[in-house]
C-alpha atoms as a PDB file:
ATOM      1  CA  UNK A   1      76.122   9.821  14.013  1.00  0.00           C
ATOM      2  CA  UNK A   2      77.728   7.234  16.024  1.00  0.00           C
ATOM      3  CA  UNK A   3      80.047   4.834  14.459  1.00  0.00           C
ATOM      4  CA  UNK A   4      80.573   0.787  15.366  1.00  0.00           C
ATOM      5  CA  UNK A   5      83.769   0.377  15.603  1.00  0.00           C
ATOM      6  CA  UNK A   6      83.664  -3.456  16.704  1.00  0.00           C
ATOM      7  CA  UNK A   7      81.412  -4.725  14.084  1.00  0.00           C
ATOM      8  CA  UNK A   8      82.744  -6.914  11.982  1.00  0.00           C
ATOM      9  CA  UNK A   9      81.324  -7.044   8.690  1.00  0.00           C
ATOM     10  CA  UNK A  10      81.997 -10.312   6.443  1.00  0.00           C
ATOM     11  CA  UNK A  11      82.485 -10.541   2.836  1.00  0.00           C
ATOM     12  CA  UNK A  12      82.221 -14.596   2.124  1.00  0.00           C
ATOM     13  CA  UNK A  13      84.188 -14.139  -0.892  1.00  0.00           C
ATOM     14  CA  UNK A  14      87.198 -12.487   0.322  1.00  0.00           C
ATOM     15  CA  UNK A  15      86.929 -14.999   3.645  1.00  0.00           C
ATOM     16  CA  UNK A  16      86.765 -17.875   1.459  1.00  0.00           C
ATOM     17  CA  UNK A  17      89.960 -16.762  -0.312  1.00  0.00           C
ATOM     18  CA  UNK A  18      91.553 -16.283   2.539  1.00  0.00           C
ATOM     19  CA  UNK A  19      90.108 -19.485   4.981  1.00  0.00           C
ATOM     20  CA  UNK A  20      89.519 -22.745   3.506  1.00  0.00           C
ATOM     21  CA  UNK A  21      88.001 -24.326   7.249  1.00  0.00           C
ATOM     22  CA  UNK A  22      86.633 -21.753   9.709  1.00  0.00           C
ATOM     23  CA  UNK A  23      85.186 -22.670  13.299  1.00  0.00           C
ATOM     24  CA  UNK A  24      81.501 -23.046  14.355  1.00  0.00           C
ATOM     25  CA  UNK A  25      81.341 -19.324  15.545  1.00  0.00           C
ATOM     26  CA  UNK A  26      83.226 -17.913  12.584  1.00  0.00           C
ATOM     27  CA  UNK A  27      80.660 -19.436  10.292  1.00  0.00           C
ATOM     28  CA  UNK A  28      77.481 -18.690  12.345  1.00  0.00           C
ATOM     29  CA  UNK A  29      78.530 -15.033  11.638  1.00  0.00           C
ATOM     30  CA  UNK A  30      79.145 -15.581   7.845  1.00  0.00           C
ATOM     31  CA  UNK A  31      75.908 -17.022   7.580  1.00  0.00           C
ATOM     32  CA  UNK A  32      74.186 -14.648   9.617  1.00  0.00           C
ATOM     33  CA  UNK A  33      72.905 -17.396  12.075  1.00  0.00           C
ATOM     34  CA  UNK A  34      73.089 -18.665  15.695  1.00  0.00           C
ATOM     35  CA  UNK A  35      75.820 -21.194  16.579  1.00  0.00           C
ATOM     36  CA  UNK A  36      73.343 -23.996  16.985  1.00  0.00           C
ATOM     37  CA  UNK A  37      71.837 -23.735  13.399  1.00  0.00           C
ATOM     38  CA  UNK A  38      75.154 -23.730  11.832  1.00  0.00           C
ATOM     39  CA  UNK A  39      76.653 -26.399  13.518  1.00  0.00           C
ATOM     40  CA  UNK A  40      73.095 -28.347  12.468  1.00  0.00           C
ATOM     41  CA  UNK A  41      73.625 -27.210   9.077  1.00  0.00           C
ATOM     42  CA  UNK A  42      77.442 -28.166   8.425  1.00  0.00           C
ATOM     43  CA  UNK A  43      76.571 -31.606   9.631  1.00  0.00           C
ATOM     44  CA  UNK A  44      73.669 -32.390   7.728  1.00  0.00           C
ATOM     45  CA  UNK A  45      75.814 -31.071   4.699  1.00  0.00           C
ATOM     46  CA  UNK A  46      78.659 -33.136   5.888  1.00  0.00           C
ATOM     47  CA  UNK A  47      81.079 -30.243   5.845  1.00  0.00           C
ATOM     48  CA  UNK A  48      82.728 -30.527   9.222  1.00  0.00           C
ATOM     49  CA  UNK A  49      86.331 -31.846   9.967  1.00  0.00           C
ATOM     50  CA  UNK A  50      87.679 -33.241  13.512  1.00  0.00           C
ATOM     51  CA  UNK A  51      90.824 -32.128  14.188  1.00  0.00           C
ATOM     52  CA  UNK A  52      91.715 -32.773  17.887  1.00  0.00           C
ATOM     53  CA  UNK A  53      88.792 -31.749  19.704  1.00  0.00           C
ATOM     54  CA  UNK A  54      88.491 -28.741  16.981  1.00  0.00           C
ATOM     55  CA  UNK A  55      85.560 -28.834  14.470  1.00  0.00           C
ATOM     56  CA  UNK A  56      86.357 -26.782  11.471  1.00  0.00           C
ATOM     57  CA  UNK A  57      83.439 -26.644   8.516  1.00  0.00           C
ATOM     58  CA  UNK A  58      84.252 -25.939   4.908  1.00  0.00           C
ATOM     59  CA  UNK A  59      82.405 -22.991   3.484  1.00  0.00           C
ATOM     60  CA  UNK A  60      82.609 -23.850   0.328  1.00  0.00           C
ATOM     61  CA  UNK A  61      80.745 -26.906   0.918  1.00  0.00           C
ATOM     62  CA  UNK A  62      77.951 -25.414   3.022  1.00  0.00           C
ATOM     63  CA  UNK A  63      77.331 -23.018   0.057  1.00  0.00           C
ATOM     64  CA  UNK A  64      76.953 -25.800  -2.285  1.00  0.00           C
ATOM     65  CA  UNK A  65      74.918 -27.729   0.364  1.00  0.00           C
ATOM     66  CA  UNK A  66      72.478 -24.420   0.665  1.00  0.00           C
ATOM     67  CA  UNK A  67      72.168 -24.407  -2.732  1.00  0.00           C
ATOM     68  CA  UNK A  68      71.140 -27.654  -4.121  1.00  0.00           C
ATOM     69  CA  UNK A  69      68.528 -28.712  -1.027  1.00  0.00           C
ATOM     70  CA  UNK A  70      67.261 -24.924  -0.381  1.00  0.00           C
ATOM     71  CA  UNK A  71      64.626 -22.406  -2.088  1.00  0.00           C
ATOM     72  CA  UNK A  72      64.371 -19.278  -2.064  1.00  0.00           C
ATOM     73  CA  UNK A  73      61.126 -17.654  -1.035  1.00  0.00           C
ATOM     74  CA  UNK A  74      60.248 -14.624  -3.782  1.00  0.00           C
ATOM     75  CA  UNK A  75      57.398 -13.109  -1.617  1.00  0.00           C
ATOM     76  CA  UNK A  76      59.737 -13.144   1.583  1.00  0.00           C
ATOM     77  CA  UNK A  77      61.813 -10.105  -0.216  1.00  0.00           C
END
């Protein structure tokens, strides 16, 4: 069996206690998503800061965000 020893696997709740802003790529792995969709995302649910010429999104926003405007499909699962 081989074994992955770069992977990095994310638990959101043990990131969120540690990181209250995380960075566009940071959060596109979170979330499971490419860069581009989670940059779209954090600034249609207004969770993005400017510092500098940084951009750091709030996760804790984005999860509110996902679920107040989002369904979820029962005959996807």
């Amino acid at each position: 069996m081989k074994e992955f020893k770069d992977v990095q696997v994310y638990d959101r709740e043990a990131t969120k206690r540690m990181k209250r802003y995380v960075r566009y790529a940071t959060g596109a792995e979170m979330y499971d998503m490419c860069q581009k969709t989670f940059e779209e995302l954090a600034k249609k649910a207004n969770a993005t800061h400017k510092v500098g010429k940084m951009v750091l999104v709030n996760p804790d926003i984005i999860d509110d965000y996902l679920e107040k405007t989002c369904r979820i499909i029962d005959d996807y699962l």
